[in-house]
PDB file of N, CA and C in Angstrom:
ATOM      1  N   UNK A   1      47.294  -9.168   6.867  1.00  0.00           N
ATOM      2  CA  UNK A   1      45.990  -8.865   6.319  1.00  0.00           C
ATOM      3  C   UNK A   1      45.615  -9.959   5.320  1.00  0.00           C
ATOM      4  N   UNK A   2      44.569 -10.354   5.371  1.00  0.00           N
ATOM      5  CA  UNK A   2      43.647 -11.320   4.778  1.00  0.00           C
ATOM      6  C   UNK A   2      43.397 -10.559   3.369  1.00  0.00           C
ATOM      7  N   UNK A   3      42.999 -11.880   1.752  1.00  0.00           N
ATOM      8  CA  UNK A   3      42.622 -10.696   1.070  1.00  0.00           C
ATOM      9  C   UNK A   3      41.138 -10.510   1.089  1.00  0.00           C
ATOM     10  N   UNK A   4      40.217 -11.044   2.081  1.00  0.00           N
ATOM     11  CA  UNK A   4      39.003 -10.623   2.212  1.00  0.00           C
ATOM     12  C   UNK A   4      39.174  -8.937   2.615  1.00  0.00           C
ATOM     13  N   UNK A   5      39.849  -8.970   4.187  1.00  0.00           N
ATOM     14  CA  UNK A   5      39.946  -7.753   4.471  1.00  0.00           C
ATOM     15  C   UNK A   5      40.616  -6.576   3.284  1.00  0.00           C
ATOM     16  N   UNK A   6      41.516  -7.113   2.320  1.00  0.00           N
ATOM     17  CA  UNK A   6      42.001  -6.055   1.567  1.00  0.00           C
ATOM     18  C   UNK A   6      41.345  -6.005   0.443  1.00  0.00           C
ATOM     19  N   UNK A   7      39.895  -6.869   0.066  1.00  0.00           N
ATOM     20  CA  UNK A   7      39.626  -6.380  -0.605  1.00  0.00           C
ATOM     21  C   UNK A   7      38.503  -5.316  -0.449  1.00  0.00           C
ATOM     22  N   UNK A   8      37.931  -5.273   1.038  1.00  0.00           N
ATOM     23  CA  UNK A   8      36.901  -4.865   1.809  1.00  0.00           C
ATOM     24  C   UNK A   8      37.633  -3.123   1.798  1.00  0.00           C
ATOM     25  N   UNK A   9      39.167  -3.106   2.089  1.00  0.00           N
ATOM     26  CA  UNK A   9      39.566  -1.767   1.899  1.00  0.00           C
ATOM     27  C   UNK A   9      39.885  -1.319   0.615  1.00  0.00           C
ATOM     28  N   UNK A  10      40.215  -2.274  -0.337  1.00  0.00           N
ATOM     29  CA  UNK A  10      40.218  -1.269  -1.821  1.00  0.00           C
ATOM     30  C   UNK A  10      39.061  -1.158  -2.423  1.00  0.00           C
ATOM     31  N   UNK A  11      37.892  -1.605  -2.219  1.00  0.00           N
ATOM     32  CA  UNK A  11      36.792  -1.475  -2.496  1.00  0.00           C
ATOM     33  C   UNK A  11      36.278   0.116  -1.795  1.00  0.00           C
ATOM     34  N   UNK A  12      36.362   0.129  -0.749  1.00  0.00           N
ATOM     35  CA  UNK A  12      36.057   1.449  -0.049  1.00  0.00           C
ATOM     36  C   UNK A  12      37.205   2.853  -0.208  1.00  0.00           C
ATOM     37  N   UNK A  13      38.138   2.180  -0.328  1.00  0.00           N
ATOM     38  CA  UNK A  13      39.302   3.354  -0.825  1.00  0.00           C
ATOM     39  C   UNK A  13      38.718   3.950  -2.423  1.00  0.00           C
ATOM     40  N   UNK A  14      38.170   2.505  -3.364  1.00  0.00           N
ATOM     41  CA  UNK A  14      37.869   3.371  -4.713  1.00  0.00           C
ATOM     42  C   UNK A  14      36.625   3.981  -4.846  1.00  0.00           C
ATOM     43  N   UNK A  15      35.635   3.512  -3.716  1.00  0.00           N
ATOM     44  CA  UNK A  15      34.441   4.785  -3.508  1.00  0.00           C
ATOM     45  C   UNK A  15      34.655   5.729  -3.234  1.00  0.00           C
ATOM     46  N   UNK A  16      35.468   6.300  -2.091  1.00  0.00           N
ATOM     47  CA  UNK A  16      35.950   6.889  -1.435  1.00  0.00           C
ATOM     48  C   UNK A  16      36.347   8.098  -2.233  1.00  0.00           C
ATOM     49  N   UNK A  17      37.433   7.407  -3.362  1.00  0.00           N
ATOM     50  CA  UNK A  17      38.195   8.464  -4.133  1.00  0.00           C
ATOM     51  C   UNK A  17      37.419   8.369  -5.445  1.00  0.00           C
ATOM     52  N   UNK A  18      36.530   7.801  -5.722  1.00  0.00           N
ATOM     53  CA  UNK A  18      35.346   8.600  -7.436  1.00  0.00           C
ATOM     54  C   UNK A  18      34.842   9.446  -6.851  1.00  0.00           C
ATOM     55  N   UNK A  19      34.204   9.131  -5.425  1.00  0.00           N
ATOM     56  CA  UNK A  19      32.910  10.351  -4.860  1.00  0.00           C
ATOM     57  C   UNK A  19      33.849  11.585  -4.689  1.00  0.00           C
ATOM     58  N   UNK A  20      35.229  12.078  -4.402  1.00  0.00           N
ATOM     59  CA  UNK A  20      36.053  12.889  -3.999  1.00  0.00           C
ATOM     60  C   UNK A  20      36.243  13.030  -5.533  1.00  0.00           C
ATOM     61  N   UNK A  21      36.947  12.291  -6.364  1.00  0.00           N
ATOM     62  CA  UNK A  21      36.726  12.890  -7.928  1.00  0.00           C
ATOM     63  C   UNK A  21      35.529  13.149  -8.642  1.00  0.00           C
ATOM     64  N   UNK A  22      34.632  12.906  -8.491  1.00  0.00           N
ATOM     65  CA  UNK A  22      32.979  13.351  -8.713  1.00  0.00           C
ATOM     66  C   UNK A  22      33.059  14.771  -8.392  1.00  0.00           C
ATOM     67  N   UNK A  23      32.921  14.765  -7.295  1.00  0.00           N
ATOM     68  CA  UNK A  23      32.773  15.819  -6.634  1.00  0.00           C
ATOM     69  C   UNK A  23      33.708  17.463  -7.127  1.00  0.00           C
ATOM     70  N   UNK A  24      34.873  16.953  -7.277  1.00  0.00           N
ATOM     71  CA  UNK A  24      35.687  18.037  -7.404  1.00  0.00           C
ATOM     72  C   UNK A  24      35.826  18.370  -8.634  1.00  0.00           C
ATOM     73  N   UNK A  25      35.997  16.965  -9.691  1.00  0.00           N
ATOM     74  CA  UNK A  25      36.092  17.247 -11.256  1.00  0.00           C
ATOM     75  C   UNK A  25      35.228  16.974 -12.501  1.00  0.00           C
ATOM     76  N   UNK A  26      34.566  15.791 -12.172  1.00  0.00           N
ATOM     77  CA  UNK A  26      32.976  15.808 -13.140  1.00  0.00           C
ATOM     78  C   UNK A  26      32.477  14.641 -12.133  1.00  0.00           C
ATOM     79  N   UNK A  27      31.134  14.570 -12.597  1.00  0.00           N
ATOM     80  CA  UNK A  27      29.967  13.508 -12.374  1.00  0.00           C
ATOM     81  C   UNK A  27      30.202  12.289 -13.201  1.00  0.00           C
ATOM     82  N   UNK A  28      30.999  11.701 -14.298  1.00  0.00           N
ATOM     83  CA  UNK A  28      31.361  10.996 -14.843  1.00  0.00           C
ATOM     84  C   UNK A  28      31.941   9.732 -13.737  1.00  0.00           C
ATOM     85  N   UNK A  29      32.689  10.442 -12.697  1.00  0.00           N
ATOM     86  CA  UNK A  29      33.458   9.163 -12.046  1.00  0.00           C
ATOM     87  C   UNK A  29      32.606   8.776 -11.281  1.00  0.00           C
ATOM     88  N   UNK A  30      31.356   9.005 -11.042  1.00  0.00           N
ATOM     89  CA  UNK A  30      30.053   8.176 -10.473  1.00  0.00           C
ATOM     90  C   UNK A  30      30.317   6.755 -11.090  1.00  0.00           C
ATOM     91  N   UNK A  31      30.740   6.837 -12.342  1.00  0.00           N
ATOM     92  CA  UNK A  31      30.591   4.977 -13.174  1.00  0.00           C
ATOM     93  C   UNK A  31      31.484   4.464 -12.427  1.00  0.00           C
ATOM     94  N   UNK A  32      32.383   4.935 -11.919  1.00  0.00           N
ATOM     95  CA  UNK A  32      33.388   4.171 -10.862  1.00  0.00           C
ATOM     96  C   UNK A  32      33.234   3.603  -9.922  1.00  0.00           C
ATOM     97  N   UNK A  33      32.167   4.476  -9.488  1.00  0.00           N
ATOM     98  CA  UNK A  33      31.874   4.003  -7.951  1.00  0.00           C
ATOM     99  C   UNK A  33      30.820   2.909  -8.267  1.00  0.00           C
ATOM    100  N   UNK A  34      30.036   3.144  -9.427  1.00  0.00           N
ATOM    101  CA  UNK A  34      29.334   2.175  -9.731  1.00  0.00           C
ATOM    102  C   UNK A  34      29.949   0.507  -9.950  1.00  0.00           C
ATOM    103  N   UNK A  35      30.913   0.818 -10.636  1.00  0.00           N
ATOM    104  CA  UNK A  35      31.444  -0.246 -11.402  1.00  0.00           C
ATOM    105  C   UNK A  35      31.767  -1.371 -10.109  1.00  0.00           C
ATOM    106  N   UNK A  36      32.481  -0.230  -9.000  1.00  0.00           N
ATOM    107  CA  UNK A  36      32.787  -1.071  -7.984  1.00  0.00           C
ATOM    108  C   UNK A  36      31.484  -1.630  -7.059  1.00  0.00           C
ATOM    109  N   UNK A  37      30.563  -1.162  -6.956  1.00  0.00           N
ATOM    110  CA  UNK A  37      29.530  -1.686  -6.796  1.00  0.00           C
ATOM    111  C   UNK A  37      29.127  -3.259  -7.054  1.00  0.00           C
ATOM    112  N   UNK A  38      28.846  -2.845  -8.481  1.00  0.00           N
ATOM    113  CA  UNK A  38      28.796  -4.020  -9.265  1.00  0.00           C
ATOM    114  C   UNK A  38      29.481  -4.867  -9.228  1.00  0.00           C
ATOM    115  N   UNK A  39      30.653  -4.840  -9.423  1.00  0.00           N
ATOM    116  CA  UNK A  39      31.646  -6.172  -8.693  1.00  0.00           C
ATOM    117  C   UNK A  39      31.449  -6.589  -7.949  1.00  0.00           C
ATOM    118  N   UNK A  40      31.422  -6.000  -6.529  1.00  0.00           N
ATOM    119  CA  UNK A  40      30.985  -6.439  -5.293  1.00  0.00           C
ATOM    120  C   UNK A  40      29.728  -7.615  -5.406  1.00  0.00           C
ATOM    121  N   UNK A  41      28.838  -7.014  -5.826  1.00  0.00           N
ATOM    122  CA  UNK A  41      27.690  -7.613  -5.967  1.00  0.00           C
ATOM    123  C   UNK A  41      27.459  -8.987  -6.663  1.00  0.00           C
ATOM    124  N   UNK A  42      28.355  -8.641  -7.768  1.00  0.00           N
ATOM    125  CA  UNK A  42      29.011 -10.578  -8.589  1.00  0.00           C
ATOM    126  C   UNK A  42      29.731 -11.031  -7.462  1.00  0.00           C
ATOM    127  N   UNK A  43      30.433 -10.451  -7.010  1.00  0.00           N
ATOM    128  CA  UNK A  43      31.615 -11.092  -6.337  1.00  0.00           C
ATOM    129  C   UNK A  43      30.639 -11.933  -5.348  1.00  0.00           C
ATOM    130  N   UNK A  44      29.782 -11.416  -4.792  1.00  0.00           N
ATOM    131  CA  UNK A  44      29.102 -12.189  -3.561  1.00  0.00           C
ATOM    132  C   UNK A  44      28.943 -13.193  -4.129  1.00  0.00           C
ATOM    133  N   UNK A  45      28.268 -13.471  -5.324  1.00  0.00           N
ATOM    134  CA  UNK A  45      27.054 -14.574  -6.006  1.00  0.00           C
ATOM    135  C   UNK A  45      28.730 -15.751  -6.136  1.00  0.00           C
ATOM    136  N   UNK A  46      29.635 -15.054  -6.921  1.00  0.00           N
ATOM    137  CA  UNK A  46      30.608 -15.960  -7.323  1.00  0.00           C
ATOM    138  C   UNK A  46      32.130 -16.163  -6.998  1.00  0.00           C
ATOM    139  N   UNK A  47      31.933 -15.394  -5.581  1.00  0.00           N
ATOM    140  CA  UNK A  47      33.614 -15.454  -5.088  1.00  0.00           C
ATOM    141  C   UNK A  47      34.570 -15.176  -5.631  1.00  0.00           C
ATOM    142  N   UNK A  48      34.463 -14.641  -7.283  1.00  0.00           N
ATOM    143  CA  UNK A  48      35.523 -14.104  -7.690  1.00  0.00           C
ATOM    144  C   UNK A  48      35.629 -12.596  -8.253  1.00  0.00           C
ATOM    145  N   UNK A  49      36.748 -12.004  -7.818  1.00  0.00           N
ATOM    146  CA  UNK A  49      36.652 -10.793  -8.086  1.00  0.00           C
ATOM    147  C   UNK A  49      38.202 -10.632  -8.531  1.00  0.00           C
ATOM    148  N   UNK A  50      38.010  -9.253  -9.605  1.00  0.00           N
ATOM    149  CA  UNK A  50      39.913  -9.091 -10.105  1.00  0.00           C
ATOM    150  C   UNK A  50      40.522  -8.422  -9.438  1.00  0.00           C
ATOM    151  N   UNK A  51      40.033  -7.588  -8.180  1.00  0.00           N
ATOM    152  CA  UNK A  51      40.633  -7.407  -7.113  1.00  0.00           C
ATOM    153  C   UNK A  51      41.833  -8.647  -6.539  1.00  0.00           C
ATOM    154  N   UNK A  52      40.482  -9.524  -6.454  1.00  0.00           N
ATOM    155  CA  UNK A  52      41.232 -10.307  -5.511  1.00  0.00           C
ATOM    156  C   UNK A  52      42.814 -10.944  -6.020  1.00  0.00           C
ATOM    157  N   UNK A  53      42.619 -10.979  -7.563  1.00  0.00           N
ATOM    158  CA  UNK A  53      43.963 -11.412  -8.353  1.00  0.00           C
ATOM    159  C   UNK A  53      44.981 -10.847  -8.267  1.00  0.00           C
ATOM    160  N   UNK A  54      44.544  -9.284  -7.753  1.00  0.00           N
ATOM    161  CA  UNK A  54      45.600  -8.242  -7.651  1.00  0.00           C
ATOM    162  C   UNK A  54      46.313  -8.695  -6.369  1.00  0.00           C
ATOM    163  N   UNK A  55      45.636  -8.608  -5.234  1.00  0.00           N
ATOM    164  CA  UNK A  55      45.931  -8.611  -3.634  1.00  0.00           C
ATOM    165  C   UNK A  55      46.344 -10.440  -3.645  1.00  0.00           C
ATOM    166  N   UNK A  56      46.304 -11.378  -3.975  1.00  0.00           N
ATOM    167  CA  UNK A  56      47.251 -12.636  -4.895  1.00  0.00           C
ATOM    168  C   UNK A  56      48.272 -12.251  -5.079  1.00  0.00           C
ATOM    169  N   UNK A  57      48.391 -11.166  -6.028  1.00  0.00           N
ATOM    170  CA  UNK A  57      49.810 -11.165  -6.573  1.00  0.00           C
ATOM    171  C   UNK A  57      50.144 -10.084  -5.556  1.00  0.00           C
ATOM    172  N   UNK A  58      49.899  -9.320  -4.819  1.00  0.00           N
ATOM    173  CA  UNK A  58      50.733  -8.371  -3.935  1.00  0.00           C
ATOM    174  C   UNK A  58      51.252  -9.528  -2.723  1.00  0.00           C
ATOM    175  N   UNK A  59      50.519 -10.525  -2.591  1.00  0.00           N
ATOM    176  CA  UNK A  59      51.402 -11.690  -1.557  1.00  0.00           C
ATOM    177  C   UNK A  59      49.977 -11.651  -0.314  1.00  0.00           C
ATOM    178  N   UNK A  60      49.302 -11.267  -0.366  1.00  0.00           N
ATOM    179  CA  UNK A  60      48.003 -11.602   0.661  1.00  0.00           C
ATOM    180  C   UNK A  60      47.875 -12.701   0.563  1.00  0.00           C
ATOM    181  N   UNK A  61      47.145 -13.444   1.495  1.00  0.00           N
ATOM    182  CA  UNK A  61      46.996 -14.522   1.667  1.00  0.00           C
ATOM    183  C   UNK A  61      45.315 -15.113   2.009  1.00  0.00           C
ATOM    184  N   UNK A  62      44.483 -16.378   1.734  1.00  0.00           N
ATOM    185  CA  UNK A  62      43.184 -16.261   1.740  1.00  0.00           C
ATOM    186  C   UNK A  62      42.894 -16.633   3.519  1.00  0.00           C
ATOM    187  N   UNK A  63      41.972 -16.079   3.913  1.00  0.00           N
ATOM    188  CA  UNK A  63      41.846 -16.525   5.533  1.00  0.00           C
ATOM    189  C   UNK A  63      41.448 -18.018   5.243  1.00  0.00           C
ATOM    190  N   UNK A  64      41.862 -17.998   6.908  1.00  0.00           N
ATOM    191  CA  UNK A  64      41.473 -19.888   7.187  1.00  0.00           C
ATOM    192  C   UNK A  64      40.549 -20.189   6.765  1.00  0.00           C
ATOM    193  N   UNK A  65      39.435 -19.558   7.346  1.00  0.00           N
ATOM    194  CA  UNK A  65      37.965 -19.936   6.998  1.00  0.00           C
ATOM    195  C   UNK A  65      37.531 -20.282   5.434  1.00  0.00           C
ATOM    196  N   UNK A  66      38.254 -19.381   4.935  1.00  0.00           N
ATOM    197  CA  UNK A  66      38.550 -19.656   3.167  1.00  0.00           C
ATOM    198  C   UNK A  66      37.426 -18.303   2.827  1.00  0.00           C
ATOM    199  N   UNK A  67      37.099 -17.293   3.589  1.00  0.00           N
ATOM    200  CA  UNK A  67      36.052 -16.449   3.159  1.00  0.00           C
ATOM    201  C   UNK A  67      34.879 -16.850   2.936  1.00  0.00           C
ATOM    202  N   UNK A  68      33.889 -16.578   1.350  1.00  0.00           N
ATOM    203  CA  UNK A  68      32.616 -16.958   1.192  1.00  0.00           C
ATOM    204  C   UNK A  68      32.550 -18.224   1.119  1.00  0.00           C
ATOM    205  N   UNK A  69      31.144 -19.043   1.653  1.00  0.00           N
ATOM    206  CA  UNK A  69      31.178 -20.138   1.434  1.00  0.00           C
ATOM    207  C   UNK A  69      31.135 -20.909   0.155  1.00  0.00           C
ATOM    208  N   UNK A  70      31.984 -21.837  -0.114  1.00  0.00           N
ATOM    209  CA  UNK A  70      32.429 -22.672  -1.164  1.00  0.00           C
ATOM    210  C   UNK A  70      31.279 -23.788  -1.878  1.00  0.00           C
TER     211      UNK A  70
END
C-alpha cells in the first residue's frame, strides 16, 4: 500500500468513526470530522499532511508517480 492510498483510508476510517461517535455520544465529535476535512483540503493545495508523517514512519512508501503534482 501506497501512502496516498493509506492516507485516502485513514482519512475515511476517522469520518467514519466521529460520525459513529457523534452519533452515539455527543455532537462535539462533528469537529473531528471537520478537522479531517480541513486537512484534506490544505493537503490538496500543499501536499503535506501529518497523516502522511505517520504512514512514513509506519514504513509506507510514496507511489511512483510521486502522488500530487510537484
Amino acid at each position: 500500500m501506497t501512502i496516498e492510498r493509506g492516507l485516502r483510508l485513514m482519512a475515511g476510517v476517522m469520518v467514519l468513526f466521529s460520525l459513529a461517535l457523534a452519533h452515539f455520544l455527543s455532537p462535539y465529535w462533528l469537529w473531528l470530522t471537520a478537522f479531517v476535512g480541513l486537512n484534506l483540503l490544505q493537503s490538496a493545495f500543499t501536499n503535506w499532511c501529518p497523516g502522511m508523517m505517520i504512514l512514513r514512519a509506519l514504513g509506507l512508501k510514496d507511489s511512483p508517480g510521486g502522488g500530487a503534482a510537484k
